[in-house]
C-alpha atoms as a PDB file:
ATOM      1  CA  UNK A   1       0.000   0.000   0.000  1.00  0.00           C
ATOM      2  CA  UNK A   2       1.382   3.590  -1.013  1.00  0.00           C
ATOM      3  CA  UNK A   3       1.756   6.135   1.355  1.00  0.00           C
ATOM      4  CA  UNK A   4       1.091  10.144   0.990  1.00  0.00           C
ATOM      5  CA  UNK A   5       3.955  12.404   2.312  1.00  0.00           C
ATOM      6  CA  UNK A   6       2.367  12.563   5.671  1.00  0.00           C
ATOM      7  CA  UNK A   7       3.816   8.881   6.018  1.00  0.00           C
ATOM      8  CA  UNK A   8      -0.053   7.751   6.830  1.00  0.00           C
ATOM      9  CA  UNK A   9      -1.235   4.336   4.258  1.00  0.00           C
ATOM     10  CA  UNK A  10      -3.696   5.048   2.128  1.00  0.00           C
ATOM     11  CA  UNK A  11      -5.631   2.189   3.619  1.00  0.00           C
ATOM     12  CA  UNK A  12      -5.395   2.904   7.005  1.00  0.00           C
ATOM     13  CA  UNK A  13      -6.697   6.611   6.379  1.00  0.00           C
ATOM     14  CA  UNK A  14      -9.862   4.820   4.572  1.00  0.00           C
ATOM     15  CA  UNK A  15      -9.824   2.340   8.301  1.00  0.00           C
ATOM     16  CA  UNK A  16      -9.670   5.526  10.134  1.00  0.00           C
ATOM     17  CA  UNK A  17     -12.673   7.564   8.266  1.00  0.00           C
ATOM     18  CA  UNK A  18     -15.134   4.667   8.663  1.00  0.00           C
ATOM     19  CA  UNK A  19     -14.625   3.995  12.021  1.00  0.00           C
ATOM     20  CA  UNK A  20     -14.808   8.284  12.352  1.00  0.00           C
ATOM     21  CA  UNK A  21     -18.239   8.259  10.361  1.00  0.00           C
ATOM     22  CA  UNK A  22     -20.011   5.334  12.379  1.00  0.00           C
ATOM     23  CA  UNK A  23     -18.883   7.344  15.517  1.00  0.00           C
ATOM     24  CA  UNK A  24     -20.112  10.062  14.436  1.00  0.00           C
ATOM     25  CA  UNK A  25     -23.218   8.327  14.003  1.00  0.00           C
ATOM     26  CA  UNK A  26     -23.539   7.586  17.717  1.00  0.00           C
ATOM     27  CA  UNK A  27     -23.632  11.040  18.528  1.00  0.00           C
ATOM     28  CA  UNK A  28     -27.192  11.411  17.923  1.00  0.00           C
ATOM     29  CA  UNK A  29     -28.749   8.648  19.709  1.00  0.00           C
ATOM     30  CA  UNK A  30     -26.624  10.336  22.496  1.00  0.00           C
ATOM     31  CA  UNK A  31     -27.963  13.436  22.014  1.00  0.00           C
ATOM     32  CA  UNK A  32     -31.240  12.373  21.765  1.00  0.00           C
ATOM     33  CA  UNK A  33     -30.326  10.619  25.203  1.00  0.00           C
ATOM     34  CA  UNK A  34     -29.382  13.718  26.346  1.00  0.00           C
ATOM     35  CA  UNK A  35     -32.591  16.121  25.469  1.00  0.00           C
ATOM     36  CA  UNK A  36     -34.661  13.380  27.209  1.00  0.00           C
ATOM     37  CA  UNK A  37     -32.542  13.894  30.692  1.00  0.00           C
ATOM     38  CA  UNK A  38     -32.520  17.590  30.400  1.00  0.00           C
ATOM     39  CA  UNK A  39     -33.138  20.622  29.197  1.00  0.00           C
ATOM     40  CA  UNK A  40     -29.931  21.434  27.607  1.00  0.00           C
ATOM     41  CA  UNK A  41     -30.272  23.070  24.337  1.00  0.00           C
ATOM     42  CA  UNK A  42     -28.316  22.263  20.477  1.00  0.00           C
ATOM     43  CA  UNK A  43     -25.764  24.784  21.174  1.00  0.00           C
ATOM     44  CA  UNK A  44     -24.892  24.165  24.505  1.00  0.00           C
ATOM     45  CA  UNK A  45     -24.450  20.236  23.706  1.00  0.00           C
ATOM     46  CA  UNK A  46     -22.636  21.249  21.033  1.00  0.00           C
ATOM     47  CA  UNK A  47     -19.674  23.305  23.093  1.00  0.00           C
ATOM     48  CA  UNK A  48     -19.748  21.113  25.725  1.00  0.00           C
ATOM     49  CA  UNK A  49     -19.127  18.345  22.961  1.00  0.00           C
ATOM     50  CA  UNK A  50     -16.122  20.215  21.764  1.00  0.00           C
ATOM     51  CA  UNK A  51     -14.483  22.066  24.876  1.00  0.00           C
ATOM     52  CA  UNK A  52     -14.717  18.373  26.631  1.00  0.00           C
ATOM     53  CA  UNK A  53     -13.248  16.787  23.629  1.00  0.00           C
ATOM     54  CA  UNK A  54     -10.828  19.335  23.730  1.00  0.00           C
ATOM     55  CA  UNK A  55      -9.655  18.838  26.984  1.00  0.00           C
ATOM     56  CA  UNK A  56      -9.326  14.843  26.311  1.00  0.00           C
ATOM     57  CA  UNK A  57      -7.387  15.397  22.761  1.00  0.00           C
ATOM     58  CA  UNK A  58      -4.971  17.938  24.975  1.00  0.00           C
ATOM     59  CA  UNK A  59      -4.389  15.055  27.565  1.00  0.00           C
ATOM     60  CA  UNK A  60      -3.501  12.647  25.012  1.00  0.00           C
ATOM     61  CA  UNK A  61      -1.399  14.645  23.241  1.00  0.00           C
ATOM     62  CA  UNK A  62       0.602  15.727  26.306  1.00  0.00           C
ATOM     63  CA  UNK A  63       0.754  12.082  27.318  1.00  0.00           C
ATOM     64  CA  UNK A  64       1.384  10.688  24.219  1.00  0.00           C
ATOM     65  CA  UNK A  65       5.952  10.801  23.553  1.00  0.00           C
ATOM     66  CA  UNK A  66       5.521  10.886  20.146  1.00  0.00           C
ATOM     67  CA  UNK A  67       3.974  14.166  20.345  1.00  0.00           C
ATOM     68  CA  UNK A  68       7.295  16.032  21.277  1.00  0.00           C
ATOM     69  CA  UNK A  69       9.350  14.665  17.893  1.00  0.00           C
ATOM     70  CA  UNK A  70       6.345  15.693  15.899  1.00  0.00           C
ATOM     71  CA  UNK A  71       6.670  19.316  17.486  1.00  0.00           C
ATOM     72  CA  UNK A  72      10.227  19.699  16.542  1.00  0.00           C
ATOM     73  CA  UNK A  73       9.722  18.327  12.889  1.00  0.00           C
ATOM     74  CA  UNK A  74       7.315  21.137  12.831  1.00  0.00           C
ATOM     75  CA  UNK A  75       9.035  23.775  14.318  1.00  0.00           C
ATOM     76  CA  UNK A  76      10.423  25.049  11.342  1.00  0.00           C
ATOM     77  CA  UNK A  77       7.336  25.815   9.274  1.00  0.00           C
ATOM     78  CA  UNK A  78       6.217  29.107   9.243  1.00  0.00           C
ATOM     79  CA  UNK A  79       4.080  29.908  12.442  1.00  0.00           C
ATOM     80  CA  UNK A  80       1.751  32.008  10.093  1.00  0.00           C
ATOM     81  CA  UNK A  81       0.744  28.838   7.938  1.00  0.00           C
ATOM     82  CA  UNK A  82       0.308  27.036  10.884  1.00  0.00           C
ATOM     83  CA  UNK A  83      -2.109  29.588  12.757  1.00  0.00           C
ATOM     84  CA  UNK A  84      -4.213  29.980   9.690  1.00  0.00           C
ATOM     85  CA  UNK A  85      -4.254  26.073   8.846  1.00  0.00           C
ATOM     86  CA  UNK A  86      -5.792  25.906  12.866  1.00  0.00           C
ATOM     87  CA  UNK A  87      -8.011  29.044  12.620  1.00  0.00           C
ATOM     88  CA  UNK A  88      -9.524  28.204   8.933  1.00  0.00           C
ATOM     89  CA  UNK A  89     -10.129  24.689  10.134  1.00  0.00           C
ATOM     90  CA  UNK A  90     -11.679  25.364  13.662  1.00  0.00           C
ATOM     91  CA  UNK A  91     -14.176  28.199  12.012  1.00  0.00           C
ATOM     92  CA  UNK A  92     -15.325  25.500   9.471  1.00  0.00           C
ATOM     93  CA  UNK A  93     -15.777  23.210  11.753  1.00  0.00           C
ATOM     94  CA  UNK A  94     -17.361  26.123  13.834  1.00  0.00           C
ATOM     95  CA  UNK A  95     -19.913  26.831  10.833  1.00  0.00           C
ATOM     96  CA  UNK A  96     -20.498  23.087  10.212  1.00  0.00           C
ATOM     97  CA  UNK A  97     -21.703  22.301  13.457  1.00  0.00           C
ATOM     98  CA  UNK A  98     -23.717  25.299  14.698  1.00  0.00           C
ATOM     99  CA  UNK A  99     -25.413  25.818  11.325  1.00  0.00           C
ATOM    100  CA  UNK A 100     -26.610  22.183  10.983  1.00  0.00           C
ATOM    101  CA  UNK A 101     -28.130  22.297  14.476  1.00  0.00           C
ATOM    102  CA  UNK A 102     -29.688  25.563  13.406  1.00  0.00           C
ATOM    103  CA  UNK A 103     -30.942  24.087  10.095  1.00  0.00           C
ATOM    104  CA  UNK A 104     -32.528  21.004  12.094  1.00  0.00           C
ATOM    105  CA  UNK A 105     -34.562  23.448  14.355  1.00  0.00           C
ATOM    106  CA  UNK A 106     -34.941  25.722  11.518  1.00  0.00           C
ATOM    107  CA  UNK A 107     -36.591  23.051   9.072  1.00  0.00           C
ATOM    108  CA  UNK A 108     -36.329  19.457  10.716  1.00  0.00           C
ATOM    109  CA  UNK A 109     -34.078  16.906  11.115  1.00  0.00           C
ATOM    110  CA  UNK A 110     -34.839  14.903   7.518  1.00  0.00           C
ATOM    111  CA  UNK A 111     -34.202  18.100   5.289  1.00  0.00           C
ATOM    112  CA  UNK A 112     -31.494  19.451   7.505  1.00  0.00           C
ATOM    113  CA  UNK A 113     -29.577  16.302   7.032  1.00  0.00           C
ATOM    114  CA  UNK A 114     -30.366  15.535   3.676  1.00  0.00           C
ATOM    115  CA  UNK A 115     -29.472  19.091   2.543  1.00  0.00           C
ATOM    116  CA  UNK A 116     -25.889  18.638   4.796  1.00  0.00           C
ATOM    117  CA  UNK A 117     -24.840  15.510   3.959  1.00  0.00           C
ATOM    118  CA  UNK A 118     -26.079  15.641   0.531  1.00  0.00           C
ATOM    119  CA  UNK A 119     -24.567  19.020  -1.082  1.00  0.00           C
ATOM    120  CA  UNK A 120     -21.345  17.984   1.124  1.00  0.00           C
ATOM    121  CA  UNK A 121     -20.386  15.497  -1.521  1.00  0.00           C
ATOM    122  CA  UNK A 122     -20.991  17.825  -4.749  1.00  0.00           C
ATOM    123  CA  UNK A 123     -18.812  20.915  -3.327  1.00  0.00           C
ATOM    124  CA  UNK A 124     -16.028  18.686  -2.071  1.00  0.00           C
ATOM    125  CA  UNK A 125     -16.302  16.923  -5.125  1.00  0.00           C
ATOM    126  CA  UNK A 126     -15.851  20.727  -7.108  1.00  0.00           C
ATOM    127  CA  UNK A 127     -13.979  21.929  -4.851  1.00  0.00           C
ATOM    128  CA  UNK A 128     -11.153  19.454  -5.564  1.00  0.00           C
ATOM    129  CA  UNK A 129     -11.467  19.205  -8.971  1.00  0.00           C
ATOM    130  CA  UNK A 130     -10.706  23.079  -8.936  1.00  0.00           C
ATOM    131  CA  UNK A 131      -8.146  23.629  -6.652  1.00  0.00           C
ATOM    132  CA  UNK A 132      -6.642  20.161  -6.659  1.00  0.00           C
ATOM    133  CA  UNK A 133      -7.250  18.648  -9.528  1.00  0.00           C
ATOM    134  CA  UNK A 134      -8.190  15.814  -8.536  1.00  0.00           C
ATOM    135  CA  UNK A 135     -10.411  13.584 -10.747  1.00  0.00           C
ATOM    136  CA  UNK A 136     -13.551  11.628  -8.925  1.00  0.00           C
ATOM    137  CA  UNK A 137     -14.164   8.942 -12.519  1.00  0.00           C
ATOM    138  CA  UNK A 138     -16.466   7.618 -13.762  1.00  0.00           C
ATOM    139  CA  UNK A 139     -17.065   5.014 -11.321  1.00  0.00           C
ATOM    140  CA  UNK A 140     -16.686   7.399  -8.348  1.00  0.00           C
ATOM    141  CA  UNK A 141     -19.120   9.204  -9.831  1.00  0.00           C
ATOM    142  CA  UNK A 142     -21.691   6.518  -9.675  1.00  0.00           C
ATOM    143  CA  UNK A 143     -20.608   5.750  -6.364  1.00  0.00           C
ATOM    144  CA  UNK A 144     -21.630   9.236  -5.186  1.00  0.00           C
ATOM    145  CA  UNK A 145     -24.685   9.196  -6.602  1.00  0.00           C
ATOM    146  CA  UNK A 146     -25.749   6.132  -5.164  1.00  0.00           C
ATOM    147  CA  UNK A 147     -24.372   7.610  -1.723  1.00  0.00           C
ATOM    148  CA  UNK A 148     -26.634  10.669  -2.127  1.00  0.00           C
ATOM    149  CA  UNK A 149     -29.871   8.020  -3.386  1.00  0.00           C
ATOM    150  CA  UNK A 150     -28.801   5.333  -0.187  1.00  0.00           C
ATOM    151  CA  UNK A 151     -28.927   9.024   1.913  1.00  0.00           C
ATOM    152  CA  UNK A 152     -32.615  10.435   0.328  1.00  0.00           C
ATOM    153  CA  UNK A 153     -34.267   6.824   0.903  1.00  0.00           C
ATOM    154  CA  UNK A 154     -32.788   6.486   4.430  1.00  0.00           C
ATOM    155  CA  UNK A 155     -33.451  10.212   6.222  1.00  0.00           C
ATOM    156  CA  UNK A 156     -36.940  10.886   4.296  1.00  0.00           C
ATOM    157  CA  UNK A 157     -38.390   7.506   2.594  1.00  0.00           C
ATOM    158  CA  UNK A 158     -40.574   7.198   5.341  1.00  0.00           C
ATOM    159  CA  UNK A 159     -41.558  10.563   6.658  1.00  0.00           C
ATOM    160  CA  UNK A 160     -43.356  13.907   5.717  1.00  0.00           C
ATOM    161  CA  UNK A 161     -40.446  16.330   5.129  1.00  0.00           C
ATOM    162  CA  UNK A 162     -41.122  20.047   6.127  1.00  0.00           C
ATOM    163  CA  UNK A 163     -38.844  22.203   3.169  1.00  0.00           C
ATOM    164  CA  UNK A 164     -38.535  25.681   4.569  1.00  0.00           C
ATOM    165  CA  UNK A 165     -36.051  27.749   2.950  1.00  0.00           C
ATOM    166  CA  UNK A 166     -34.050  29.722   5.810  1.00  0.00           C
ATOM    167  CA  UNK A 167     -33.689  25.617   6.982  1.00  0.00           C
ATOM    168  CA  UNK A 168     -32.260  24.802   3.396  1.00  0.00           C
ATOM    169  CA  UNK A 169     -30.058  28.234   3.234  1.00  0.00           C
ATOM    170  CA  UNK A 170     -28.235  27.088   7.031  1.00  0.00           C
ATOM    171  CA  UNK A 171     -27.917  23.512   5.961  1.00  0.00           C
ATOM    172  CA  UNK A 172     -26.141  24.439   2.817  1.00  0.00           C
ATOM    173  CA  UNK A 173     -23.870  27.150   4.885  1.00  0.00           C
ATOM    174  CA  UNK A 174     -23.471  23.839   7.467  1.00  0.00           C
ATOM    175  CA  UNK A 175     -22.632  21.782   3.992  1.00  0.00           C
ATOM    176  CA  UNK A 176     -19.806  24.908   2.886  1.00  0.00           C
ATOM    177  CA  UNK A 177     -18.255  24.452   5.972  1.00  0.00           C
ATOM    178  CA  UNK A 178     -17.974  21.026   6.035  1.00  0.00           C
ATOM    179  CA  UNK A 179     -16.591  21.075   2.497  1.00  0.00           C
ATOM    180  CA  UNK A 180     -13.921  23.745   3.313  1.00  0.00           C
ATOM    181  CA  UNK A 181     -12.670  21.936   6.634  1.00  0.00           C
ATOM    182  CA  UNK A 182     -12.348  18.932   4.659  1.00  0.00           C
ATOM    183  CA  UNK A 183     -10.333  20.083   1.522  1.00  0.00           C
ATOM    184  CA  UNK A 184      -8.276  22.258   3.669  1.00  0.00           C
ATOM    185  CA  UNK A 185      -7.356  19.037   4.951  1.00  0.00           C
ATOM    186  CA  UNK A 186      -6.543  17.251   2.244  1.00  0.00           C
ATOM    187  CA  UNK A 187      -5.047  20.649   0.812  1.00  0.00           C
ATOM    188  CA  UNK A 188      -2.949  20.921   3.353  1.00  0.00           C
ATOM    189  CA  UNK A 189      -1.836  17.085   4.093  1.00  0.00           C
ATOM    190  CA  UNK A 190      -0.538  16.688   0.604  1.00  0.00           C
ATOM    191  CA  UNK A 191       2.903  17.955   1.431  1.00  0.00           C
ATOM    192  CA  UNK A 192       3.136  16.514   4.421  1.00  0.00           C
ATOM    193  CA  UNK A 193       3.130  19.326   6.784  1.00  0.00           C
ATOM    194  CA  UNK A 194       0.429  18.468   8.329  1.00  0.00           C
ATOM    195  CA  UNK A 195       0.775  17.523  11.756  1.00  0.00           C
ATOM    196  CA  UNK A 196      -3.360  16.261  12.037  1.00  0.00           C
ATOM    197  CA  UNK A 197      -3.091  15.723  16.183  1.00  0.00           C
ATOM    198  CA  UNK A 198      -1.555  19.628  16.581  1.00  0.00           C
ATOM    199  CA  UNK A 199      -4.048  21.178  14.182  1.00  0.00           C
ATOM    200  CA  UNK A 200      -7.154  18.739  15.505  1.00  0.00           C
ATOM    201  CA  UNK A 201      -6.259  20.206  19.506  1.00  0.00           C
ATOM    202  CA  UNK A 202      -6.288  23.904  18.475  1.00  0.00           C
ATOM    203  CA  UNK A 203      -9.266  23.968  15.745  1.00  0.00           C
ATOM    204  CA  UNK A 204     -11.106  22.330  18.436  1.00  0.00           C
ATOM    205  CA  UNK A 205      -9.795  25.200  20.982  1.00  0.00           C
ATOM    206  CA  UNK A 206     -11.104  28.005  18.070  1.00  0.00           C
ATOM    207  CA  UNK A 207     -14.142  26.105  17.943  1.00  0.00           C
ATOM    208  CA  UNK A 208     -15.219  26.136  21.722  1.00  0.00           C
ATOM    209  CA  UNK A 209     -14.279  29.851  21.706  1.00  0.00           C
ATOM    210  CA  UNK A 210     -16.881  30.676  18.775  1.00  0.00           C
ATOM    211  CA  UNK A 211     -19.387  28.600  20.082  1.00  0.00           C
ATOM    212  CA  UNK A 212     -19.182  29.781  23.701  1.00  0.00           C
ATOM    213  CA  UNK A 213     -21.130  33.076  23.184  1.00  0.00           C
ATOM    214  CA  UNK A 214     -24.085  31.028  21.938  1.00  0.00           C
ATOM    215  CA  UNK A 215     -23.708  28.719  24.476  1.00  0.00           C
ATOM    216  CA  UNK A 216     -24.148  31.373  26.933  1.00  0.00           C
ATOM    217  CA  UNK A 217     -26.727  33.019  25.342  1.00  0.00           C
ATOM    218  CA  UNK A 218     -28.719  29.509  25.564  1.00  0.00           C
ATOM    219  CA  UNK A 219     -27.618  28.723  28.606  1.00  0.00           C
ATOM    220  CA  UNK A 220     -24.669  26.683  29.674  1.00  0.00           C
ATOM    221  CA  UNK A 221     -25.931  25.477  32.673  1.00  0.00           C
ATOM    222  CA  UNK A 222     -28.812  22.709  31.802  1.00  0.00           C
ATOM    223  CA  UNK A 223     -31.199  21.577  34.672  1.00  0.00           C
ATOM    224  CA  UNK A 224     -31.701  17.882  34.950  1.00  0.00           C
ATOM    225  CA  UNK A 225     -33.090  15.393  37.669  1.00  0.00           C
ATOM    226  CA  UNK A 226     -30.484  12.864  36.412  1.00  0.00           C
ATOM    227  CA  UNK A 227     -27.001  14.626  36.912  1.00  0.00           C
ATOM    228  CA  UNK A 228     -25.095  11.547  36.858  1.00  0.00           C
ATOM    229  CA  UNK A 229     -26.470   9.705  33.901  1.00  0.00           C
ATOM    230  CA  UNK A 230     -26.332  12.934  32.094  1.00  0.00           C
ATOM    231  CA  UNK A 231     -22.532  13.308  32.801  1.00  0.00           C
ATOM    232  CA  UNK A 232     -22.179  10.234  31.295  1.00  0.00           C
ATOM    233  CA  UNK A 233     -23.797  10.650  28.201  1.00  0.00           C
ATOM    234  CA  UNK A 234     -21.749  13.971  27.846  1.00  0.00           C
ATOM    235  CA  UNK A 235     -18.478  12.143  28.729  1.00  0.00           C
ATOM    236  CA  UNK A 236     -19.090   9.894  26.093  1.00  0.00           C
ATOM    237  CA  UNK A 237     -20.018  12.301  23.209  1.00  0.00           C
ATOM    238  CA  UNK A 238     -16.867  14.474  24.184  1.00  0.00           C
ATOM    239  CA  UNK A 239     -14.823  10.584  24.116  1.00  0.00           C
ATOM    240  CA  UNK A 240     -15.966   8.671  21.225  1.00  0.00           C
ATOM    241  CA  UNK A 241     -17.820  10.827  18.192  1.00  0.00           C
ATOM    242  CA  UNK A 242     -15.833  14.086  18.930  1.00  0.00           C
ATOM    243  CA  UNK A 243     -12.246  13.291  20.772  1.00  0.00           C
ATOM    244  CA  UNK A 244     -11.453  10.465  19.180  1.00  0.00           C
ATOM    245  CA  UNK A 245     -13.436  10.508  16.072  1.00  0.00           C
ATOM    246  CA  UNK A 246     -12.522  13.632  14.888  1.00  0.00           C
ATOM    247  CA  UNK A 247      -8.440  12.495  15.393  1.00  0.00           C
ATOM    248  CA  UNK A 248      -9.237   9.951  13.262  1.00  0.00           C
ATOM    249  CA  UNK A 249     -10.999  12.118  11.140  1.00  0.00           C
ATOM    250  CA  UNK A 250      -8.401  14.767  10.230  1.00  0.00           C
ATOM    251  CA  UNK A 251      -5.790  12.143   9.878  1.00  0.00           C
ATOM    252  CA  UNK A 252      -7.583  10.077   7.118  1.00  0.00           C
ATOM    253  CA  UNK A 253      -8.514  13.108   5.225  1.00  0.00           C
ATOM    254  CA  UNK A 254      -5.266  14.469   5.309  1.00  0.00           C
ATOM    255  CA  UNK A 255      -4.193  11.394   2.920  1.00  0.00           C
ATOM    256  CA  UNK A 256      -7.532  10.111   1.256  1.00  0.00           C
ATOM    257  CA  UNK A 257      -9.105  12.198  -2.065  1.00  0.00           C
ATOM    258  CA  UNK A 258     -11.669  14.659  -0.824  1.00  0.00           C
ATOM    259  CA  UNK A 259     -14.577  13.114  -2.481  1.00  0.00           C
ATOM    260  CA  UNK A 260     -13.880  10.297  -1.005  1.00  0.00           C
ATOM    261  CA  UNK A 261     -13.669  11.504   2.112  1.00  0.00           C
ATOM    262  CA  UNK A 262     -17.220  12.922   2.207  1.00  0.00           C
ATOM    263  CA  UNK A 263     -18.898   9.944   0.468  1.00  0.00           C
ATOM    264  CA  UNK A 264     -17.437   7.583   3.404  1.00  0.00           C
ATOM    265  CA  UNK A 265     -18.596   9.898   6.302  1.00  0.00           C
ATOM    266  CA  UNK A 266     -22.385   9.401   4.651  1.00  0.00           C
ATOM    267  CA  UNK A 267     -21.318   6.154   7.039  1.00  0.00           C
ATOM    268  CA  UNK A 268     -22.934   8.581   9.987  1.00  0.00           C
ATOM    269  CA  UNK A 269     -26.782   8.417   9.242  1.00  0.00           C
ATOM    270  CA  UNK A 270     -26.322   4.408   8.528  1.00  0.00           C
ATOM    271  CA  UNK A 271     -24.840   4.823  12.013  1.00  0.00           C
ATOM    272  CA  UNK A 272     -27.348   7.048  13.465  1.00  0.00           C
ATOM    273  CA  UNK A 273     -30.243   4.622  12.071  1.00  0.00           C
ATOM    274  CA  UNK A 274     -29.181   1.339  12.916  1.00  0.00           C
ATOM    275  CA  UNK A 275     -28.541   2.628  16.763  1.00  0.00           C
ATOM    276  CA  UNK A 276     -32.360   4.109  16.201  1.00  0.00           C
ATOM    277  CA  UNK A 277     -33.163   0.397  15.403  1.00  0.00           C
ATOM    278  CA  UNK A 278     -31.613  -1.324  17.996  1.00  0.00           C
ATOM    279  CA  UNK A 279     -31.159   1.045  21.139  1.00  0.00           C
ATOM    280  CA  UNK A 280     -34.139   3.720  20.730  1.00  0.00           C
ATOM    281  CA  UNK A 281     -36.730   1.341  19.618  1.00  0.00           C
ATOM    282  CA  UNK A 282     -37.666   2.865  16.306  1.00  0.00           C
ATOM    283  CA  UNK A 283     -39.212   0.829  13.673  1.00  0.00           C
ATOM    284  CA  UNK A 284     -36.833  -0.813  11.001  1.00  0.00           C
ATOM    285  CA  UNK A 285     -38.545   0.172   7.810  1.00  0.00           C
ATOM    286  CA  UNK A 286     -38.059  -0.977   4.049  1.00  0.00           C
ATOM    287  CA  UNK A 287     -37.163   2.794   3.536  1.00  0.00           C
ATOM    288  CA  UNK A 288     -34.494   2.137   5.870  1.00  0.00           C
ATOM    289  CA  UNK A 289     -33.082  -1.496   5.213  1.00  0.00           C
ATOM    290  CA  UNK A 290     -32.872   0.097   1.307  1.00  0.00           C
ATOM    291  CA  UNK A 291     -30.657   3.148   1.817  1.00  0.00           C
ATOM    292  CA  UNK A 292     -28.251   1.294   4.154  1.00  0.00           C
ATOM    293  CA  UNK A 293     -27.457  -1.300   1.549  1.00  0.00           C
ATOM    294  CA  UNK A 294     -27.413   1.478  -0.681  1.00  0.00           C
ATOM    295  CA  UNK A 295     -25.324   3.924   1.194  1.00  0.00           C
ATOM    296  CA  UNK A 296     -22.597   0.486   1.946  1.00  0.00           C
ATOM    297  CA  UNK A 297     -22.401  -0.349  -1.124  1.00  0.00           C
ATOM    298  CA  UNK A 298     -21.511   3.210  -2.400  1.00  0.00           C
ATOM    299  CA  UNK A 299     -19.152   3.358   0.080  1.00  0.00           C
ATOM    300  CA  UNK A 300     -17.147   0.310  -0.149  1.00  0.00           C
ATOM    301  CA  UNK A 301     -17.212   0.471  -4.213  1.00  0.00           C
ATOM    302  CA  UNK A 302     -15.755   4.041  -3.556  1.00  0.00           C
ATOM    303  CA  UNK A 303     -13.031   2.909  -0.715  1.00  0.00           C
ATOM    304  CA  UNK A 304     -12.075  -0.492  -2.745  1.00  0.00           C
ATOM    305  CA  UNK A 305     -11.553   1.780  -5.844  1.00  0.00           C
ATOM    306  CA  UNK A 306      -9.249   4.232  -3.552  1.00  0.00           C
ATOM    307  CA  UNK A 307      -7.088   1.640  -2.032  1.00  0.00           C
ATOM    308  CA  UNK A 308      -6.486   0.214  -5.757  1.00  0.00           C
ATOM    309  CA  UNK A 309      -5.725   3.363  -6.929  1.00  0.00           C
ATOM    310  CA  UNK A 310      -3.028   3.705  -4.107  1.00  0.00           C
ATOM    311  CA  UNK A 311      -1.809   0.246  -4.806  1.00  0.00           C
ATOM    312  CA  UNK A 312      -1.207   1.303  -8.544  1.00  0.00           C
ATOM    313  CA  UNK A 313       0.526   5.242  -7.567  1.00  0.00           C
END
């Protein structure tokens, strides 16, 4: 298998982004979990999510020796690059999260997500074309639409979708800043300067700072008659879809195309649903059994073709 200059395989960047995209997934049934102990609002969650996960990815990368030799590889690279590389990626991830939960309370979960996840794929997949030059195929381009199909079936074949346009306008702003985080990325990673556990601590320490006035404003303080299962649920959204999910995250994309990328973090609603199935008691529908297979099979067509591809280069 070929590496990229960061020294990360090919196919263990494509290992890391699915097991990134079903933990994201979890993070809803969490949340879910969470607005059923309390009375904690989107935003709040939301900067708790990251400052916690901040505080966990700083602890690991203070007690982790590798960490130091990565610092003084780095040392010589311009500290301007370096500061905006951690600012632009913290604001898009900034963007990507508050506007999505604004777009869910704006127009619903269904649209919200299908708007997100769905337009993600198309700008990353312009985006880097443009500035990168990379090529998606033929076949990657059937895998993406597939993706997008598995996606429609599986957030709104069953439901009565409520379109309202401010909803649609934040969930394609949440979609722009998804796209932008992730070709940065890969932008970025391509030369190997990219040190993805330096630059994942400080966008997430940008992050809690924009989303702290908001948090505020809603009220950072929930009330709850549950404080200990509720600590719990928080502990593990700040541990497993943000801390460690989001390392994973920024290291895979940092050596996997961009389109790529975006069509294997569709993973997140298969995630999200099956979780539905099996923990929350929802109803497994046809709608639903049909865009999983759908959404897999777009996914591993597009991750077998990658991992070729790397084989070949």
């Amino acid at each position: 298998m070929s590496t990229v200059a960061s020294g990360l395989p090919v196919g263990r960047g494509l290992l890391y982004l699915i097991v990134a995209g079903a933990a994201w997934g979890t993070a809803g049934a969490a949340a879910a979990l969470v607005y059923r102990t309390s009375d904690m609002g989107s935003v709040s969650l939301s900067f708790w999510r990251c400052a916690a996960g901040l505080a966990l990815l700083a602890a690991a990368r203070l007690l982790t020796p590798r960490a130091r030799g990565v610092r003084a590889v780095a040392a010589p690279r311009s500290g301007r690059r370096t500061v905006l590389r951690i600012g632009a990626t913290g604001l898009g991830l900034a963007v990507f999260q508050t506007a999505y939960f604004a777009a869910v309370s704006a127009t619903g979960l269904a649209v919200a997500t299908v708007v997100t996840l769905g337009a993600g794929p198309v700008l990353i997949a312009l985006g880097a074309r443009l500035t990168m030059g990379e090529r998606l195929g033929r076949a990657g381009a059937f895998a993406v639409l597939g993706a997008l199909a598995g996606l429609g079936v599986l957030v709104v074949g069953d439901g009565a979708a409520t379109v309202r346009p401010s909803g649609v306008l934040l969930a394609l702003l949440s979609a722009a800043g998804y796209s932008a985080m992730t070709l940065l990325t890969r932008w970025w990673g391509r030369d190997g300067a990219t040190d993805s556990a330096h630059t994942t601590v400080w966008a997430f320490a940008v992050t809690s700072a924009c989303l702290l006035p908001f948090a505020l404003a809603e009220g950072l303080v929930p009330e709850t008659a549950d404080p200990q299962r509720l600590l719990w649920l928080l502990a593990y959204i700040a541990a497993v879809p943000t801390a460690l999910a989001y390392a994973l995250y920024f290291a895979g994309a940092a050596v996997v195309r961009s389109a790529t990328v975006s069509v294997i973090m569709l993973l997140e609603p298969v995630s999200a649903a099956v979780l539905a199935v099996g923990l929350l008691g929802e109803r497994l529908t046809a709608a639903t059994l049909m865009g999983t297979l759908l959404l897999l099979g777009s996914v591993a067509g597009l991750a077998v073709a990658e991992a070729r591809g790397a084989r070949e280069g």
